[in-house]
Protein backbone atom coordinates (compact mmCIF):
# COMPACT_ATOMS: atom_id res chain seq x y z
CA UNK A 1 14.77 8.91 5.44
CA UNK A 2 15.80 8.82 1.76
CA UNK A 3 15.27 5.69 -0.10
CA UNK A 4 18.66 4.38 -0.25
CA UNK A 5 20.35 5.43 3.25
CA UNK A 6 17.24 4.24 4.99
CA UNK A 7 16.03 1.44 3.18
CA UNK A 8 19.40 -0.48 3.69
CA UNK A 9 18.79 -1.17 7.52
CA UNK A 10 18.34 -4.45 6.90
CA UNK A 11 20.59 -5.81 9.95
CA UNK A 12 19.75 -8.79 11.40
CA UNK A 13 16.23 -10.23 10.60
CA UNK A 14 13.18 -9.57 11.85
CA UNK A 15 9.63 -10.95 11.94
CA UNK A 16 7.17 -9.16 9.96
CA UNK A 17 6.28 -5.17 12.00
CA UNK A 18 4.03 -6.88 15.04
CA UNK A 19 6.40 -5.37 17.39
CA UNK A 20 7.72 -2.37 15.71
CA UNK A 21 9.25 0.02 18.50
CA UNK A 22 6.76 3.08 18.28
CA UNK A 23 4.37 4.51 21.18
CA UNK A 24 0.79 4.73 21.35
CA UNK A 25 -0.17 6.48 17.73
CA UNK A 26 -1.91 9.46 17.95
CA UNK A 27 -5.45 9.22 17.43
CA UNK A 28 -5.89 6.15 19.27
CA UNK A 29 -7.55 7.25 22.98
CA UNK A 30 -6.83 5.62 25.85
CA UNK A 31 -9.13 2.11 26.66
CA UNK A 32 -12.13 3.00 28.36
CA UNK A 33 -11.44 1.66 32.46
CA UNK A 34 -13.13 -1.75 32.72
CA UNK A 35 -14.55 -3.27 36.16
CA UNK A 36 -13.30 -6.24 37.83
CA UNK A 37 -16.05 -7.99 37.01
CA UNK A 38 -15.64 -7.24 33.15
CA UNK A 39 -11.73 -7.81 33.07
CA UNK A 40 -9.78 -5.61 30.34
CA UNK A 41 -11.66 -4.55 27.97
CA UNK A 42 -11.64 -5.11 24.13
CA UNK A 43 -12.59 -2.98 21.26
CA UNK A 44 -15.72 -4.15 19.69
CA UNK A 45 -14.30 -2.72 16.36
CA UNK A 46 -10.91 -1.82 15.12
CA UNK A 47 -10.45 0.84 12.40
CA UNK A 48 -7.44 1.42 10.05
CA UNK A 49 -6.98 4.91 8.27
CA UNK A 50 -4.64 5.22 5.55
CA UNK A 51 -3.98 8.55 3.65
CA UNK A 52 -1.59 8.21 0.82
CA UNK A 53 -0.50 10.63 -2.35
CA UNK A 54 -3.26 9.34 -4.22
CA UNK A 55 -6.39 7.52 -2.03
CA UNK A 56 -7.64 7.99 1.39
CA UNK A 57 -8.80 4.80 2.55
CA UNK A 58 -10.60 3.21 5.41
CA UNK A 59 -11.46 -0.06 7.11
CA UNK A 60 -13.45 -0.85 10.16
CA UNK A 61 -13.24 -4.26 11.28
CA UNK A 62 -14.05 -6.95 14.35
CA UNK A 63 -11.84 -10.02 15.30
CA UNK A 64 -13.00 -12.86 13.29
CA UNK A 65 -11.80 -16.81 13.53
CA UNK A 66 -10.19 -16.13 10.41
CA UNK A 67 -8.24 -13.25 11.19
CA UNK A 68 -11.11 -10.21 11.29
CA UNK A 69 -14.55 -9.54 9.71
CA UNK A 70 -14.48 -6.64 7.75
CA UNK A 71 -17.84 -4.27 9.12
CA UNK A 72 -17.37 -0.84 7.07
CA UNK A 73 -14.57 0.42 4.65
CA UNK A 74 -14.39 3.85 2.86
CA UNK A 75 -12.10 4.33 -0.58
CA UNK A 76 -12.29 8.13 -2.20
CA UNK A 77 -9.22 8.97 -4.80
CA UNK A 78 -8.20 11.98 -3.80
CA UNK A 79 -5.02 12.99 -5.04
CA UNK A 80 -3.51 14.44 -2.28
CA UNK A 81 -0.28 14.86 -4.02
CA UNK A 82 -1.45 16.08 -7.08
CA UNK A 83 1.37 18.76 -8.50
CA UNK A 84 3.53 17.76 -5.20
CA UNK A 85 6.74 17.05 -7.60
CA UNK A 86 6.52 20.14 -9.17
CA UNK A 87 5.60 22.79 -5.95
CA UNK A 88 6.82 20.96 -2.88
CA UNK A 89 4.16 21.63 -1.17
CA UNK A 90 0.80 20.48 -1.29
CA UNK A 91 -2.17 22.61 -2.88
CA UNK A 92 -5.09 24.01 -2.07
CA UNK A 93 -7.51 21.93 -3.85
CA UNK A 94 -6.13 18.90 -3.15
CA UNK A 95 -6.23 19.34 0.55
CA UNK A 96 -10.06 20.63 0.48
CA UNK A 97 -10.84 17.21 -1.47
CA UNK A 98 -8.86 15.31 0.77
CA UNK A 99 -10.25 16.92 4.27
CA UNK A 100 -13.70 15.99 2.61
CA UNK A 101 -12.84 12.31 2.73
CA UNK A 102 -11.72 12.54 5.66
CA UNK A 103 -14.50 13.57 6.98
CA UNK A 104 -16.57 10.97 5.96
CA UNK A 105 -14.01 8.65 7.38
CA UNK A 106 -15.01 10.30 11.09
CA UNK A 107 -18.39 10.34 10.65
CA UNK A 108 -17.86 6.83 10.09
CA UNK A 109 -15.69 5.83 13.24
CA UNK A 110 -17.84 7.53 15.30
CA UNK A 111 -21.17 5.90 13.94
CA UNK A 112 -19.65 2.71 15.16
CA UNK A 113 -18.16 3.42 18.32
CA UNK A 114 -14.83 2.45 16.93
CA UNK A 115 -12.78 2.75 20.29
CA UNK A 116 -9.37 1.75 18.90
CA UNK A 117 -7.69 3.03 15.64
CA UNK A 118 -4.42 4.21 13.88
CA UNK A 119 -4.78 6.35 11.23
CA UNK A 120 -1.93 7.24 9.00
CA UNK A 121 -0.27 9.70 6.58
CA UNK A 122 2.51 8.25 4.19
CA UNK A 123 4.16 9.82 1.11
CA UNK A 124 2.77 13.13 0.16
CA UNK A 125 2.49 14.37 3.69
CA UNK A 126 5.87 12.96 4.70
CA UNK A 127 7.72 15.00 1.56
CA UNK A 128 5.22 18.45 1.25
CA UNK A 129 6.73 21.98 2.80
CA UNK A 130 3.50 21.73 4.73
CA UNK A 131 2.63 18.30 5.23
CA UNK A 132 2.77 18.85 9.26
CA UNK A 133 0.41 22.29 8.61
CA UNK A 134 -1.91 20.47 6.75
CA UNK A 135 -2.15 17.45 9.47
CA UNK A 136 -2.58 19.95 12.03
CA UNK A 137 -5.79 21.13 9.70
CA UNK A 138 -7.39 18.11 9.61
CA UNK A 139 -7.42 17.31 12.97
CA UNK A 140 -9.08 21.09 13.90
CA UNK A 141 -11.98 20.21 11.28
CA UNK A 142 -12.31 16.25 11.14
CA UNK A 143 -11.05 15.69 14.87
CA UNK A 144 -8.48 13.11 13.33
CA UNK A 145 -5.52 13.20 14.50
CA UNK A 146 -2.90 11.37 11.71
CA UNK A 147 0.37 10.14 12.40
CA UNK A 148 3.25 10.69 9.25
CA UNK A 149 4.62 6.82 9.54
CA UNK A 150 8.46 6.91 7.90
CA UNK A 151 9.12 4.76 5.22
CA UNK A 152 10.21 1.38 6.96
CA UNK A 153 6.70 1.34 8.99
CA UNK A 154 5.20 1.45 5.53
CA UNK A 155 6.81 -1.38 4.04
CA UNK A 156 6.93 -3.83 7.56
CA UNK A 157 2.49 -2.24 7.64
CA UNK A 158 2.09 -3.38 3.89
CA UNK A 159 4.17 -6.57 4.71
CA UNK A 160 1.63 -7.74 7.66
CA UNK A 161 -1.47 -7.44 5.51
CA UNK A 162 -0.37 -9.20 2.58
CA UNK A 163 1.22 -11.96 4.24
CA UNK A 164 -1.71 -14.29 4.49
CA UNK A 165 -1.25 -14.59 0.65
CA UNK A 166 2.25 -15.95 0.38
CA UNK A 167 2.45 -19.64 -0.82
CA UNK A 168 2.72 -21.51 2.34
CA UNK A 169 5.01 -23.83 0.61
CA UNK A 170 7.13 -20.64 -1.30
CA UNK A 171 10.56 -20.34 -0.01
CA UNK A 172 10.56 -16.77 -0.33
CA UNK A 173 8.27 -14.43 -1.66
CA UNK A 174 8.95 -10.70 -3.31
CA UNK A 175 5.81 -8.27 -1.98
CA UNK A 176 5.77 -5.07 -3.76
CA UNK A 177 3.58 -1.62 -2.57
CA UNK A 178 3.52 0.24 -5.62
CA UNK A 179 1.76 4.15 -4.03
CA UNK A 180 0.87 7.01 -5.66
CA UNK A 181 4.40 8.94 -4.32
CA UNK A 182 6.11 5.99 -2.97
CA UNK A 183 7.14 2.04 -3.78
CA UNK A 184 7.50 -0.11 -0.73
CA UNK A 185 9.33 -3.58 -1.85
CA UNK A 186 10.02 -6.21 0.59
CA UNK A 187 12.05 -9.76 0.27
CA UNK A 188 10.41 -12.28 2.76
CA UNK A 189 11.75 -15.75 3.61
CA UNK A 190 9.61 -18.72 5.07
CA UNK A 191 11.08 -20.70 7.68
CA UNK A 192 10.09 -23.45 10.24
CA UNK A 193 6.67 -22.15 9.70
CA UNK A 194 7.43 -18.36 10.62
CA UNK A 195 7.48 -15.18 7.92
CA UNK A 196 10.94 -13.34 8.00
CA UNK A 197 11.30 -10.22 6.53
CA UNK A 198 14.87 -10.13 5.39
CA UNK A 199 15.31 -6.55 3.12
CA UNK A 200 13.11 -4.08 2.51
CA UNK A 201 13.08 -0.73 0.54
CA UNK A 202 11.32 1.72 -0.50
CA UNK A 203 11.58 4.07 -3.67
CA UNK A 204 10.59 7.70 -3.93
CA UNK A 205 8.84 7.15 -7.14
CA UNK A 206 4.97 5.71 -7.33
CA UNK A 207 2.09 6.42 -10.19
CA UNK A 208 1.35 9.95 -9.47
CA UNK A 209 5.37 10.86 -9.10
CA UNK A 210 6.46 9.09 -12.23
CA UNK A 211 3.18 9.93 -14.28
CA UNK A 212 2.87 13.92 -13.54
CA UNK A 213 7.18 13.43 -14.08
CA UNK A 214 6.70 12.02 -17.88
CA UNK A 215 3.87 13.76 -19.32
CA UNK A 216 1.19 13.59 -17.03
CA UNK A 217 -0.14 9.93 -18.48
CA UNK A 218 -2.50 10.78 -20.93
CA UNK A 219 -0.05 10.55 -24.24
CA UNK A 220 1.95 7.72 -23.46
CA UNK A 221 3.79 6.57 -26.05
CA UNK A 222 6.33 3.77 -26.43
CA UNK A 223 9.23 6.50 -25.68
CA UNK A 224 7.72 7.70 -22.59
CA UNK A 225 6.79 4.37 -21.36
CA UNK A 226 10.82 3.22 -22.24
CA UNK A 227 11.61 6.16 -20.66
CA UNK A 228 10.07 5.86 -17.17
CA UNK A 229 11.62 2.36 -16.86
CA UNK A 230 14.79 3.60 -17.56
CA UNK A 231 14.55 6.54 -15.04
CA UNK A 232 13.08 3.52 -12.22
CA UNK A 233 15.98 1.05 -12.88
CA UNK A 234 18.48 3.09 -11.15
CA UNK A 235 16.49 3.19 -8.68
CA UNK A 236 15.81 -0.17 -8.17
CA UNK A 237 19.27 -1.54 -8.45
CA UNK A 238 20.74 -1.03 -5.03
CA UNK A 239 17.64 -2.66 -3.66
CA UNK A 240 18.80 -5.88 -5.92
CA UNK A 241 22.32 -6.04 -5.14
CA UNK A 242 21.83 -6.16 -1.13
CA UNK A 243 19.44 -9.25 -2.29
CA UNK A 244 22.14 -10.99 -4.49
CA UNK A 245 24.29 -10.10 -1.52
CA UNK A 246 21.87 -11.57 0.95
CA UNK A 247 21.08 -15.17 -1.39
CA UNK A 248 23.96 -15.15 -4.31
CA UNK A 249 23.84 -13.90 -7.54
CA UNK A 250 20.32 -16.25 -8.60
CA UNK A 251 18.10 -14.01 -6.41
CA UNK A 252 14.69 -15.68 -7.68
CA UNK A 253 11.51 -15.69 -5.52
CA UNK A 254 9.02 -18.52 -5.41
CA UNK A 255 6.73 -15.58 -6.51
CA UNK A 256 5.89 -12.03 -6.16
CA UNK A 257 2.98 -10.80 -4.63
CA UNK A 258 1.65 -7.62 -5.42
CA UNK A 259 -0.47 -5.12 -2.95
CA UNK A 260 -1.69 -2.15 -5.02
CA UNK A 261 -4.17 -0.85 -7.35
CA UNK A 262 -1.97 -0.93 -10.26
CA UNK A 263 -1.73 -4.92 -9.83
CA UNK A 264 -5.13 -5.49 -9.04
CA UNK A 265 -6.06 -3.17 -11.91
CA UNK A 266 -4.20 -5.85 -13.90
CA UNK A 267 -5.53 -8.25 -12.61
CA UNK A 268 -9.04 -7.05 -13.74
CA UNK A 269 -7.91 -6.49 -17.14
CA UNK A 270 -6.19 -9.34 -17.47
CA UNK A 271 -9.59 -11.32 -16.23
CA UNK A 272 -11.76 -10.14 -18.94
CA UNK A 273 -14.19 -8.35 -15.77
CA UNK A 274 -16.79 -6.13 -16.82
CA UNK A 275 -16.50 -4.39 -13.59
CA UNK A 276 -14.02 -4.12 -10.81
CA UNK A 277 -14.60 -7.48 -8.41
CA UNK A 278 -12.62 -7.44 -5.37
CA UNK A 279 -13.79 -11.33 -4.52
CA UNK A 280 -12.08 -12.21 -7.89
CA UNK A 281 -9.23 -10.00 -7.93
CA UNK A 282 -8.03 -10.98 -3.89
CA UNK A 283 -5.86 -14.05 -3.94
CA UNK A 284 -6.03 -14.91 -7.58
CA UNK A 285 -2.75 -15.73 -9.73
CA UNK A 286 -1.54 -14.37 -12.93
CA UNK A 287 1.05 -15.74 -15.06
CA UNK A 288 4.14 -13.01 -15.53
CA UNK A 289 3.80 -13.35 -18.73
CA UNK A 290 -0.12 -12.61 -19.04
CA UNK A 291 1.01 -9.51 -16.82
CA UNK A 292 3.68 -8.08 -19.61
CA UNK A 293 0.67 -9.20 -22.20
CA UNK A 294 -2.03 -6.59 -20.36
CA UNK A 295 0.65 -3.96 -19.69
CA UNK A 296 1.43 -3.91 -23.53
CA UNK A 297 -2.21 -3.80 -24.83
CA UNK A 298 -2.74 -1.02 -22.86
CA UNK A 299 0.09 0.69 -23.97
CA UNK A 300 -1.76 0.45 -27.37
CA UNK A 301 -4.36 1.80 -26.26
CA UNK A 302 -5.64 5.85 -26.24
CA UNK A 303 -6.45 7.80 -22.70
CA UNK A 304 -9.63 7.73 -24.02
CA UNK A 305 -9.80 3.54 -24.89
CA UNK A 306 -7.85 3.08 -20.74
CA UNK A 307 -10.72 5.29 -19.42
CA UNK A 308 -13.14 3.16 -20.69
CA UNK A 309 -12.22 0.05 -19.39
CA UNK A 310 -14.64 -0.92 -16.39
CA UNK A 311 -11.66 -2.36 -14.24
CA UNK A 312 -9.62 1.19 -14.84
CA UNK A 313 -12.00 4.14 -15.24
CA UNK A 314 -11.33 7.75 -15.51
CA UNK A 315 -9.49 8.08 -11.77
CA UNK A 316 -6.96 5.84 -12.86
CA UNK A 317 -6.51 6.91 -16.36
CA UNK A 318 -3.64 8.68 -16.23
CA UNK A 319 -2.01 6.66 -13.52
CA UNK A 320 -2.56 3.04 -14.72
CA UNK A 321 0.66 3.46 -17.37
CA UNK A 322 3.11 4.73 -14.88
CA UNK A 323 2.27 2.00 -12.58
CA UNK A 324 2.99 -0.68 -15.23
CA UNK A 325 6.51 0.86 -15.53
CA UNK A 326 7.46 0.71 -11.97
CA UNK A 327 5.57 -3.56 -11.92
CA UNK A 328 7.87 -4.14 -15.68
CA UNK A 329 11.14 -3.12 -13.85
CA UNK A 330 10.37 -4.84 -10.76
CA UNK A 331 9.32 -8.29 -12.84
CA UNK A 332 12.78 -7.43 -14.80
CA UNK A 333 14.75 -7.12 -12.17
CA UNK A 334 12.71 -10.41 -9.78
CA UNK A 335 11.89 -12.78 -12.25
CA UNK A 336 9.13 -15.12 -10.75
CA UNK A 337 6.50 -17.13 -13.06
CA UNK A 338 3.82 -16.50 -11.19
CA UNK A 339 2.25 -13.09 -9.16
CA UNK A 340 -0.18 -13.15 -6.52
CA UNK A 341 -2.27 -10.08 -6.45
CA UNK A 342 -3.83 -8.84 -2.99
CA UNK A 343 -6.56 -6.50 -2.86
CA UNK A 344 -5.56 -5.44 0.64
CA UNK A 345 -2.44 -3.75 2.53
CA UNK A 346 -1.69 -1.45 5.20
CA UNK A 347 -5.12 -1.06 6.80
CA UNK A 348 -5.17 -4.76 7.36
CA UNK A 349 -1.77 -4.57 8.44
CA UNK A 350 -2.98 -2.04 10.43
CA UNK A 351 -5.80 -3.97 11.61
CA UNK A 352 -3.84 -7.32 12.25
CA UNK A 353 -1.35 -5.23 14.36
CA UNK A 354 -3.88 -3.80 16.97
CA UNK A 355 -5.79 -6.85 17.17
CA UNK A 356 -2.72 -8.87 18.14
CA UNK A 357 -1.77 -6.05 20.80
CA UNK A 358 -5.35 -7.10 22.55
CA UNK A 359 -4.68 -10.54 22.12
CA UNK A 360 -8.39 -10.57 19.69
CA UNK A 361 -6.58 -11.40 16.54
CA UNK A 362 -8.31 -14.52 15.22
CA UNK A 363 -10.91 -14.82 17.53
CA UNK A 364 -14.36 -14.72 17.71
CA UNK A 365 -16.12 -12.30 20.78
């Protein structure tokens, strides 16, 4: 699916991906058989995999009153798309670090009897020459077996977990994805209490794609950086018009709300933190403005002055720029005063999905 063709199905509209039309994913065994006596049985915990171009991540989680109680998560960079642009195909090194993070990730599942799960492969794996070689090879050394979701599964996955953030009393919210190989961006309406997804897309460019495309992020100069927008624009301005088409020509959200490390790396920044804190950074609100503020400091600033920012660090280095490119042109082209940032995505969209299949979702055992 390329990101124009398929990100225009936006016929009719839906509610958020709780009832996307897709089997049983693979890697999810079958519910143990349960007695009369015990009724069907629920998972005790519920895990979420996902393995993108740049992170493998991980959740484990049980149903909570206020949605789910997070028990165990995982988070290893491991840049599984690293020189994907270029090649096609993904290399050797990068699958080797990404099979050993993986691995850790079923050492985990197993050490708490995790009985249901969906763990999933997005941008890298759905565009590599051997993306469905190299899934095959982690599930004969992990055990895991991943599932390559398409594009529109990504955005309506990212949708579900950041939803709890939108303003309840926004009219419509922007959410924006921004991946290492992809950018999932979503236009979501409130209505009579319910969450309506009304457009989606999804753009073939994230902060490994664009950064490896302009230079490789560790010289970025005011060129480069100009130059990255301007290669994104295009990109984005399909994705606008169907908007303007959808709610006029003043296509203005309440707010945006952003689900990615580039906004949350922001969001540190922009907070003064001397270290990355996730109970600071989830939820909280930054003024657009105070967003284009951080974005042009650190375009002032050396490789050398990013990496040593607590909130950025050497992994993110060379990424941090080209995701401030891709968050400029979607604050040019969605002008909102105010951006949520949500340190959370498709695992708990993951999560919230196969807790409301049980009917656990929100509750306590």
């Amino acid at each position: 699916m390329d990101a124009t063709s398929g990100a225009g199905n936006t016929r009719g509209r839906r509610r958020f991906g709780l009832h996307g039309n897709r089997g049983r994913p693979k890697g999810r065994p079958e519910p143990e058989a349960a007695t009369a006596e015990e009724g069907p049985q629920k998972a005790a915990y519920y895990g979420a995999l996902d393995l993108g171009t740049n992170n493998c991540r991980l959740l484990i989680a049980a149903p909570a009153a206020q949605g789910f109680h997070v028990k165990d998560a995982f988070s290893r960079i491991v840049r599984l798309g690293e020189g994907l642009g270029k090649t096609g195909a993904l290399n050797a090194s990068a699958m080797e670090r990404t099979i050993d993070a993986l691995r850790v990730c079923s050492n985990k599942l197993v050490w708490h009897k995790v009985k249901k799960y969906r763990l999933i492969a997005t941008e890298a794996c759905r565009m590599a020459s051997n993306g469905a070689e190299f899934i095959a090879r982690v599930t004969g050394e992990t055990g895991l077996e991943l599932e390559i979701i398409d594009r529109e599964t990504e955005a309506k996955l990212a949708a579900t977990g950041a939803e709890p953030l939108i303003d309840p009393d926004a009219q419509s919210a922007l959410i924006f994805d921004i991946g290492g190989g992809s950018t999932e961006i979503m236009w979501v309406e409130q209505r009579e209490g319910k969450k309506e997804l009304l457009a989606w897309t999804s753009l073939a460019a994230g902060v490994v794609t664009i950064s490896e495309q302009f230079g490789g992020g560790i010289e970025v100069t005011a060129q480069s950086f100009a130059a990255m927008r301007n290669f994104l624009r295009p990109l984005l301005a399909e994705f606008v018009n169907r908007v303007q088409q959808l709610k006029g020509s003043a296509a203005l959200p309440s707010h945006l709300l952003g689900t990615s490390g580039t906004v949350t790396t922001i969001a540190g920044v922009q907070l003064g933190l001397r270290r990355y804190d996730r109970s600071k950074v989830d939820g909280c609100w930054l003024l657009s403005g105070d967003v284009g503020k951080v974005t042009a400091d650190l375009l002032g600033m050396s490789y050398e002055e990013r990496m040593m920012n607590a909130c950025i660090g050497r992994e993110r280095a060379d990424l941090v720029m080209a995701g401030c490119a891709i968050l400029e042109e979607i604050r040019l082209a969605f002008p909102a005063n105010r951006i949520r940032v949500a340190d959370r995505g498709l695992r708990e969209g993951i999560l919230t999905q196969l807790m409301m299949e049980d009917g656990t979702y929100g509750r306590t055992s």
